[in-house]
Protein backbone atom coordinates (compact mmCIF):
# COMPACT_ATOMS: atom_id res chain seq x y z
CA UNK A 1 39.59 25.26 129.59
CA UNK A 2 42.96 24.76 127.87
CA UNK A 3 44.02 21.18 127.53
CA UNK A 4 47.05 20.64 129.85
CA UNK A 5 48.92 19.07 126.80
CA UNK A 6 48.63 22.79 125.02
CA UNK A 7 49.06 24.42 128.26
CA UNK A 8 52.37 22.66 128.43
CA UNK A 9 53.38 23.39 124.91
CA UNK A 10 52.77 27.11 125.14
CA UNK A 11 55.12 27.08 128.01
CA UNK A 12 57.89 26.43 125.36
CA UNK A 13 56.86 28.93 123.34
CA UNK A 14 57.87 31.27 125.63
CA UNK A 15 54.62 31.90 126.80
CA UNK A 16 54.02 34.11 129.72
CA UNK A 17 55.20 36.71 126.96
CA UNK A 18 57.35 39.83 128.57
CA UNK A 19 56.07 43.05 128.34
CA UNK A 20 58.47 45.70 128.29
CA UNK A 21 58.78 49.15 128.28
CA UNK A 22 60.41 51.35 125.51
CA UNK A 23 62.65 53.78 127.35
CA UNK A 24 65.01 54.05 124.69
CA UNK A 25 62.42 54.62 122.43
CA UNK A 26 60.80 57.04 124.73
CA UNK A 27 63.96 58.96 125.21
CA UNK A 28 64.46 59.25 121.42
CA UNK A 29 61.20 60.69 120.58
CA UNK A 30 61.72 63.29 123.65
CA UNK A 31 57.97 62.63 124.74
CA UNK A 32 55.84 62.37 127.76
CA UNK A 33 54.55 59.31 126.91
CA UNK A 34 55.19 56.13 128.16
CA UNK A 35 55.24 53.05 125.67
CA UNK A 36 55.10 49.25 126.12
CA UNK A 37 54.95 46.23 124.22
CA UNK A 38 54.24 42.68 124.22
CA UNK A 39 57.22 40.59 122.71
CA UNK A 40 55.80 38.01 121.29
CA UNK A 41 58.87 38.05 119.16
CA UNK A 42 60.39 36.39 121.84
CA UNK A 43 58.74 32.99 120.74
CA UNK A 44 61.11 30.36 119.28
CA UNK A 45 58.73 30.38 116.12
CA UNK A 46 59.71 34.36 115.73
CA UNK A 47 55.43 35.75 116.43
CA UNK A 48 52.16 35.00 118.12
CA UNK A 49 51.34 32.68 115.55
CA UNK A 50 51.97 29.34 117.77
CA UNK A 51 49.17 30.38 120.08
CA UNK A 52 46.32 28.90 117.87
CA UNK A 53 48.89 26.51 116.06
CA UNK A 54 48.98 24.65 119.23
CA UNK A 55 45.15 24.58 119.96
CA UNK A 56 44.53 23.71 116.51
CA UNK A 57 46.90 20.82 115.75
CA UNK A 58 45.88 19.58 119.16
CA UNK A 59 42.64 19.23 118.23
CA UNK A 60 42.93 17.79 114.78
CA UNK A 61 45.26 14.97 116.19
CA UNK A 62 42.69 14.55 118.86
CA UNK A 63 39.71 13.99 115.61
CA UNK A 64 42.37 11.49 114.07
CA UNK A 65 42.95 13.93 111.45
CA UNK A 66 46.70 12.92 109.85
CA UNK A 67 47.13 15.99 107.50
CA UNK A 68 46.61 19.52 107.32
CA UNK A 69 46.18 22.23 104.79
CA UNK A 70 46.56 25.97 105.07
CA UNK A 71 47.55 29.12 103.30
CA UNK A 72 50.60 31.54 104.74
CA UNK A 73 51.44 35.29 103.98
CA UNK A 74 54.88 36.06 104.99
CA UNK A 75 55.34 32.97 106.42
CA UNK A 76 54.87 33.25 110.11
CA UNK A 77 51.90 30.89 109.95
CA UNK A 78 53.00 28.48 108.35
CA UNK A 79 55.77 27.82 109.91
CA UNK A 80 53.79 27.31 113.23
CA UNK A 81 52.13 25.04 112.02
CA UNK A 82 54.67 22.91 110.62
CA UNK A 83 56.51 23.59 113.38
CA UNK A 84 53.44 22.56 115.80
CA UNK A 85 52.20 19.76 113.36
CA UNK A 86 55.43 17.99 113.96
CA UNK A 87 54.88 17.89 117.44
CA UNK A 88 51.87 15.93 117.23
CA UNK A 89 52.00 13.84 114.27
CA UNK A 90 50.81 15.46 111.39
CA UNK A 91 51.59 16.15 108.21
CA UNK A 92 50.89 20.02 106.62
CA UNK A 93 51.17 21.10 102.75
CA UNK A 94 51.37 25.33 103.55
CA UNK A 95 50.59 27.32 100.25
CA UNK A 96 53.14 30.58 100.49
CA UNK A 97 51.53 33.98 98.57
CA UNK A 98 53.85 33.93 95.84
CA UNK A 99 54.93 37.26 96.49
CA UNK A 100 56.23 36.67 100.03
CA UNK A 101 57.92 33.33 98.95
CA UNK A 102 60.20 34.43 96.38
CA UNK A 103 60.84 37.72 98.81
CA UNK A 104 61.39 35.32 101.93
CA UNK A 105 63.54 32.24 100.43
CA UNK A 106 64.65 31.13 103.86
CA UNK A 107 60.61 30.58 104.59
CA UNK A 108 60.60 27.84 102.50
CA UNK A 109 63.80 26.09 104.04
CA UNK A 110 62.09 26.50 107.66
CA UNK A 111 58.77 25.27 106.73
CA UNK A 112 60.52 22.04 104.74
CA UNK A 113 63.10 22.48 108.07
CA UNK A 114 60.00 21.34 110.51
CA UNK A 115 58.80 18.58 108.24
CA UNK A 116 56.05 20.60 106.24
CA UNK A 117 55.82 20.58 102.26
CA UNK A 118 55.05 24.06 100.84
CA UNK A 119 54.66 25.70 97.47
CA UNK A 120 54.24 29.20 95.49
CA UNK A 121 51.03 30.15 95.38
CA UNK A 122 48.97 30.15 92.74
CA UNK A 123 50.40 27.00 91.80
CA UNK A 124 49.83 23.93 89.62
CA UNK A 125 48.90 21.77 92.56
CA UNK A 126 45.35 22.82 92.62
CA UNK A 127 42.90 23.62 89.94
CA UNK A 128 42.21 26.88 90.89
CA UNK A 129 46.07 27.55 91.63
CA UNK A 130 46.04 26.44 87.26
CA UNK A 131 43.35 28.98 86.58
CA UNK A 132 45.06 31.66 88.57
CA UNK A 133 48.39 30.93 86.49
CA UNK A 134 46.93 30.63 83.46
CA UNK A 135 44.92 34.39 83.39
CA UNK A 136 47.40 35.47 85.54
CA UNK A 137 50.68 33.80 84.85
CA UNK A 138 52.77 37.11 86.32
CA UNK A 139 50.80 37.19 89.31
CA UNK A 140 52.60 37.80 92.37
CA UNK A 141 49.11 35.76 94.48
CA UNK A 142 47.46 37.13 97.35
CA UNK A 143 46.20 35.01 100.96
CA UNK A 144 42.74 34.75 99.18
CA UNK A 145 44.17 32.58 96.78
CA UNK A 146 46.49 30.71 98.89
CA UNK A 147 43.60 29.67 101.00
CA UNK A 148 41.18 28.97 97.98
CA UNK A 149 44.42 26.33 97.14
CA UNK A 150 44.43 24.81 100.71
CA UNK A 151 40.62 24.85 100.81
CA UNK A 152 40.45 23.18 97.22
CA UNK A 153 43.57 20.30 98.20
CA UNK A 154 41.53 19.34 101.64
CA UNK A 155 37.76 19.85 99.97
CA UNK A 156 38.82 16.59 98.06
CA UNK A 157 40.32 14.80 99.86
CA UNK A 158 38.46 13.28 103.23
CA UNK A 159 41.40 12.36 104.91
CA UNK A 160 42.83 16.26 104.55
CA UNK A 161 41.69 19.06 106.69
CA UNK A 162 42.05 22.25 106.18
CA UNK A 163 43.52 24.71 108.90
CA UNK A 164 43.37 29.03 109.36
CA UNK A 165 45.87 31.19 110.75
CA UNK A 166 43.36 34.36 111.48
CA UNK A 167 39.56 35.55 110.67
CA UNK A 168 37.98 33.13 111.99
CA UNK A 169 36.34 33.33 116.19
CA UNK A 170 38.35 30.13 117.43
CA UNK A 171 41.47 32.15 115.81
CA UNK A 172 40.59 35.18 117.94
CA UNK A 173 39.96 33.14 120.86
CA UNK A 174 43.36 30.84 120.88
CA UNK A 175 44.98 34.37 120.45
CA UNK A 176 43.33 35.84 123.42
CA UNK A 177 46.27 34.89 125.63
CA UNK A 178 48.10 37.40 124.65
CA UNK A 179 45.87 40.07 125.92
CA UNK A 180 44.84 37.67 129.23
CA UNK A 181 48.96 38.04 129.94
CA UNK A 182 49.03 41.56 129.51
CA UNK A 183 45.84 42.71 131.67
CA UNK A 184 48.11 41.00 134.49
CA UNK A 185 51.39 42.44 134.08
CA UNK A 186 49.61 46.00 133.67
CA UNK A 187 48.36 44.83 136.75
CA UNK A 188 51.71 43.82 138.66
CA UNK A 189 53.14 47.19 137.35
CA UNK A 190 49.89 49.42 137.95
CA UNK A 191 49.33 49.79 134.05
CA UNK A 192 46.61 51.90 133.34
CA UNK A 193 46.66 52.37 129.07
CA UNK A 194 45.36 55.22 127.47
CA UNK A 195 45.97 53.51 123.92
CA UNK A 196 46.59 50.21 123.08
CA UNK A 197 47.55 49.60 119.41
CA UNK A 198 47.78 46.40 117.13
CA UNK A 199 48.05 45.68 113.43
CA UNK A 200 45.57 44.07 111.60
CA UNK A 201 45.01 41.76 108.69
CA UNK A 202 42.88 39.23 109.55
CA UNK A 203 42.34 40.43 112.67
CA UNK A 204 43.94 37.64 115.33
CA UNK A 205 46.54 39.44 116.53
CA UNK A 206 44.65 42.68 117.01
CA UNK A 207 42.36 40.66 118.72
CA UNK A 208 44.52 38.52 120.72
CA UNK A 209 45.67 41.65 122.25
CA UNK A 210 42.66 43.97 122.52
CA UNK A 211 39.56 41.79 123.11
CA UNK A 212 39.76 40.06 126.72
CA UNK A 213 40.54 44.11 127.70
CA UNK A 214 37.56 45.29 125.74
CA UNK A 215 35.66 42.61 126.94
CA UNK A 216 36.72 43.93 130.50
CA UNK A 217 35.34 47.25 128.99
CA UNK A 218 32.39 46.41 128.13
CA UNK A 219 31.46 44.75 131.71
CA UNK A 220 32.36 48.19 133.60
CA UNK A 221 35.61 46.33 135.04
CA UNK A 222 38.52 48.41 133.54
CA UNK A 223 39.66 50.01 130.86
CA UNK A 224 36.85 52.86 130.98
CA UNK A 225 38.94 55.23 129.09
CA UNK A 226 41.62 53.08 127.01
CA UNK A 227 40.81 53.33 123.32
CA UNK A 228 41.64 50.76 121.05
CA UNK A 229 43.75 51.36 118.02
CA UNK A 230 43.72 49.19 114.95
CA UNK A 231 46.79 49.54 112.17
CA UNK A 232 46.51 48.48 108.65
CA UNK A 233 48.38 48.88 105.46
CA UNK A 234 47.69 51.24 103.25
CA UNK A 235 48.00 48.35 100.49
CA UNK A 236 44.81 46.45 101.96
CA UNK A 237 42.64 48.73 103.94
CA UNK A 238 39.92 46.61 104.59
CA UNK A 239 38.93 48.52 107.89
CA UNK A 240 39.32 51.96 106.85
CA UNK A 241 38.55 52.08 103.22
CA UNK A 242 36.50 48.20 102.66
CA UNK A 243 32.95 47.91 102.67
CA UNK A 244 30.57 45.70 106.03
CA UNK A 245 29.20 42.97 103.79
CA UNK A 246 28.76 39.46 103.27
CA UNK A 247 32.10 38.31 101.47
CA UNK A 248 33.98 35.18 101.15
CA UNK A 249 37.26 34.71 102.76
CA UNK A 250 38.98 33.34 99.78
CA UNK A 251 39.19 34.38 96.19
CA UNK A 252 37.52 31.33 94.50
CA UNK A 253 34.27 31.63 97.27
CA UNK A 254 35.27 28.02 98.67
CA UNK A 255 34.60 29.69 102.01
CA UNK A 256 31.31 30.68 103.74
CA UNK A 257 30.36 34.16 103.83
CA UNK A 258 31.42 36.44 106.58
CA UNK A 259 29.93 39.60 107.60
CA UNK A 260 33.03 41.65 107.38
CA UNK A 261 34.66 44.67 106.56
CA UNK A 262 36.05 44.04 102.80
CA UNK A 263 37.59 45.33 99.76
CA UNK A 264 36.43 42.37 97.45
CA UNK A 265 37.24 38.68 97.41
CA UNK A 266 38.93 39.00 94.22
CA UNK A 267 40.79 42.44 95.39
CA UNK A 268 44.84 41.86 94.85
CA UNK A 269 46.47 44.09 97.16
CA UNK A 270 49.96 45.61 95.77
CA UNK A 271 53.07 42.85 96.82
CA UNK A 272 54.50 44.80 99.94
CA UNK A 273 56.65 42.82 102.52
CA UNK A 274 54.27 42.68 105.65
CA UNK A 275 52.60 40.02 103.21
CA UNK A 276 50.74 38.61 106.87
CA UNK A 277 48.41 41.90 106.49
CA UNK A 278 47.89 41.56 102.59
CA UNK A 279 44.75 40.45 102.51
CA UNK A 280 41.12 41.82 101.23
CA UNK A 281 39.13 40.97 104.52
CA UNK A 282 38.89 41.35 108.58
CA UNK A 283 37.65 39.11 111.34
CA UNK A 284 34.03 39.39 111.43
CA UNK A 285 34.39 39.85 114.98
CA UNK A 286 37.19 42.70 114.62
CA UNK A 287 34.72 44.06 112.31
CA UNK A 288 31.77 44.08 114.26
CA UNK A 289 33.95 45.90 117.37
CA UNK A 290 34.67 48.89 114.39
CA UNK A 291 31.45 48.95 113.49
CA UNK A 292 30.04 49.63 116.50
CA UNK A 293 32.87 51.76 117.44
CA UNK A 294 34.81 49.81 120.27
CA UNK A 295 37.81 50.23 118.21
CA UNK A 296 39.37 52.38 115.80
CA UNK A 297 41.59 52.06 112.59
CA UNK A 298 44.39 53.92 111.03
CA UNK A 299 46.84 52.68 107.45
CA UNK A 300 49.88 53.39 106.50
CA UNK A 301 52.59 53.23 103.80
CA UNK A 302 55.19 50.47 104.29
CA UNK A 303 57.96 53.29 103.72
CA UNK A 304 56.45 54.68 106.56
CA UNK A 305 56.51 51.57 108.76
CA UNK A 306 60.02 50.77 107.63
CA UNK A 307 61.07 54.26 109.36
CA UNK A 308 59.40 52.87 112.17
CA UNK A 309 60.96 49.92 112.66
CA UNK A 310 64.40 51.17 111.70
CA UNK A 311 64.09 53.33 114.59
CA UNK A 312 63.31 50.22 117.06
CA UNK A 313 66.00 48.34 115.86
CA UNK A 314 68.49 51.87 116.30
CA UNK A 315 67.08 52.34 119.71
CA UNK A 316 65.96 49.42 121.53
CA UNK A 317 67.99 46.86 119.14
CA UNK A 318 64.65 44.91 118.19
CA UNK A 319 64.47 44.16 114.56
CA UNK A 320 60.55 44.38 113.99
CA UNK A 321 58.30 42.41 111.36
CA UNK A 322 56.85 44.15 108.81
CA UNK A 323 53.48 43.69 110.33
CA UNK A 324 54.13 44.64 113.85
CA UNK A 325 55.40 47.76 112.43
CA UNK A 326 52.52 49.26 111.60
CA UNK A 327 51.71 48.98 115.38
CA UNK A 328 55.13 50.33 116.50
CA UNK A 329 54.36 53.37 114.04
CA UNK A 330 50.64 53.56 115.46
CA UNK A 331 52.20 53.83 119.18
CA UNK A 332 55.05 56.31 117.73
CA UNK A 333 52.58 59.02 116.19
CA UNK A 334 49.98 58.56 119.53
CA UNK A 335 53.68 59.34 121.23
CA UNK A 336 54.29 61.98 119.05
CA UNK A 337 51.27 63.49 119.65
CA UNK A 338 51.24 63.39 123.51
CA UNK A 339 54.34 65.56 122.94
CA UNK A 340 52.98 68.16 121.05
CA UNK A 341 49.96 68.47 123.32
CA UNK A 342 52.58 68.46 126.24
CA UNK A 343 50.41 65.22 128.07
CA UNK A 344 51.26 62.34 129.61
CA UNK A 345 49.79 58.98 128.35
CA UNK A 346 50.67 55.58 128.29
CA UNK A 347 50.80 53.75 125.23
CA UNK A 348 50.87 49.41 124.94
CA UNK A 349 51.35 47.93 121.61
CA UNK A 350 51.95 44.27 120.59
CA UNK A 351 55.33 43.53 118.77
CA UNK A 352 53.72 40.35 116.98
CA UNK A 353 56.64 39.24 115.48
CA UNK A 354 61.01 40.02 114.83
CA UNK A 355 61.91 40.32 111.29
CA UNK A 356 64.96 38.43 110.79
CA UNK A 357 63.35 36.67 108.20
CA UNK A 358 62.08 40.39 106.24
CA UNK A 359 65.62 42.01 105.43
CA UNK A 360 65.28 42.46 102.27
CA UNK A 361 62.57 44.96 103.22
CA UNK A 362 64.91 47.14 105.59
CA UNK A 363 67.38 46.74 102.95
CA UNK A 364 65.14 48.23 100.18
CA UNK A 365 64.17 51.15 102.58
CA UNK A 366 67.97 51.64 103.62
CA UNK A 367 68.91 52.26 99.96
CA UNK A 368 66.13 53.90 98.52
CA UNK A 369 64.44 51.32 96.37
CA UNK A 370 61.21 50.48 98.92
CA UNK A 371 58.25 51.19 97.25
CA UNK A 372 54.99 53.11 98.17
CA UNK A 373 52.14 50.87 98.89
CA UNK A 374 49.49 52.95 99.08
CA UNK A 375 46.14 51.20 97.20
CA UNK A 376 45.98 54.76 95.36
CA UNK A 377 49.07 55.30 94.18
């Protein structure tokens, strides 16, 4: 069960979620298809990321535990948890992937904004953050550092613990909301998804959304002929191009190993502004659904989720993150498609975040300056 004390905090995080259909979007494209999303934009923390903030800092508070550790991407994560730290009494040091923190200045102002201390990472707070800097002193970092920094910072000290934003199962399972929300508003609207379409880095939003219907799959009580689309970047394809091994989660192999789909613990992926899907590996459970073919995967180029979400924003006025564009351009091509085979189909994707905070990506793809981030090019 969910502790009422979360259960009440979700609330203000604008949890129930709407889900909402695209009919400008629908209009635009001139196809058959109808598309929905889950705003979880719509959250005062700007993405889904409070869902497992809450459980977590809950439960740490509840252990006695007075600080907190943790790694973030582009930022959404860790400013949950500051956010959600605050709340109950705890104090959170957030290491930012370099990359995304000099990209995302304002980040750092939230983060310090909600009582949290954060810094560039690698960085000279940690050993292994030194190490990094000194090979690598132009580095731009990656989330397998970052957490090899938080890891390190709470590994020494016992009254420190150290806290996830995605990968691991009680990540997938605070997440699972989201798709628990949407089974019953497809249900109040008579919903029936042919496609429903995420993007992945770790894996928790993809699985927030996808698993309690798979699940539902899988027991013969819905969802017989939904499939269940994946969408990575191009600049870490862990799912489509990685490898199902044993890996650790970080770069320094403070972690356990995790069966999962992986392009190296020490892989760097290319510094591209959805910086919340940079990252070398994928939930072992998210992995273990594409291995056995529950789901599949697609990547693409960031200029080619840019496009995507400049089109959102020009027809249904929603500036998307980085991330959730790669599911907005899964759902547009599956759209696309059901126009050039002349079929109807209904399309559900979750918008996991608004990227208010990620301008300085539209603004290199406006003028020409975005760069491809294809891992081959």
């Amino acid at each position: 069960d969910i502790p009422e004390e979360v259960r009440d905090n979700l609330i203000y995080l604008n949890r129930p979620a709407p889900l909402q259909r695209a009919y400008r979007l629908e209009k635009y494209l001139k196809t058959p298809a109808k598309i929905y999303f889950k705003r979880e934009d719509m959250s005062p923390l700007g993405s889904h990321k409070g869902n497992t903030a809450q459980a977590q800092a809950y439960y740490n508070a509840e252990a006695g535990v007075h600080t907190l550790t943790t790694e973030t991407g582009a930022g959404q994560w860790g400013t949950a948890l500051a956010m959600v730290s605050n709340l109950y009494g705890l104090d959170t040091t957030v290491f930012m992937v370099k990359g995304s923190y000099m990209a995302k200045p304002l980040r750092k102002t939230i983060i310090n904004t909600y009582g949290a201390k954060i810094y560039a990472s690698p960085s000279e707070y940690t050993e292994f953050g030194r190490m990094v800097l000194k090979e690598h002193p132009e580095t731009s970092g990656s989330l397998g550092i970052a957490i090899s920094e938080a890891c390190e910072m709470a590994a020494k000290d016992p009254e420190i613990c150290y806290s996830l934003g995605s990968v691991l199962n009680h990540v997938m399972l605070h997440q699972t909301v989201i798709g628990q929300e949407t089974i019953k508003q497809m249900a109040i609207g008579e919903i029936e998804p042919d496609y429903v379409v995420a993007c992945t880095g770790g894996g928790s939003n993809f699985a927030g959304m996808t698993f309690p219907m798979i699940g539902k799959k899988i027991r013969g009580e819905g969802f017989k002929n939904t499939k269940f689309v994946a969408v990575e970047p191009k600049a870490a394809p862990s799912l489509t191009e990685g490898e199902f091994k044993y890996d650790f989660g970080d770069t320094a192999g403070f972690t356990p190993l995790l069966m999962m789909y992986t392009l190296g613990s020490e892989f760097i992926p290319s510094a591209i502004h959805a910086g919340g899907l940079r990252y070398h590996g994928m939930s072992p459970l998210v992995s273990a659904a594409y291995d056995t073919g529950l789901i599949s995967a697609r990547s693409y180029d960031q200029t080619q989720t840019f496009e995507a979400g400049l089109l959102m924003a020009r027809t249904e006025g929603i500036i998307p993150a980085p991330e959730s564009c790669h599911a907005l351009k899964g759902a547009i091509d599956l759209a696309l498609e059901a126009k050039e085979k002349n079929e109807e189909r209904t399309i559900v994707f979750c918008l996991s975040g608004h990227g208010l905070l990620d301008l300085y990506g539209y603004e290199q793809y406006m003028d020409g300056t975005l760069k491809s981030s294809d891992i081959h090019s």
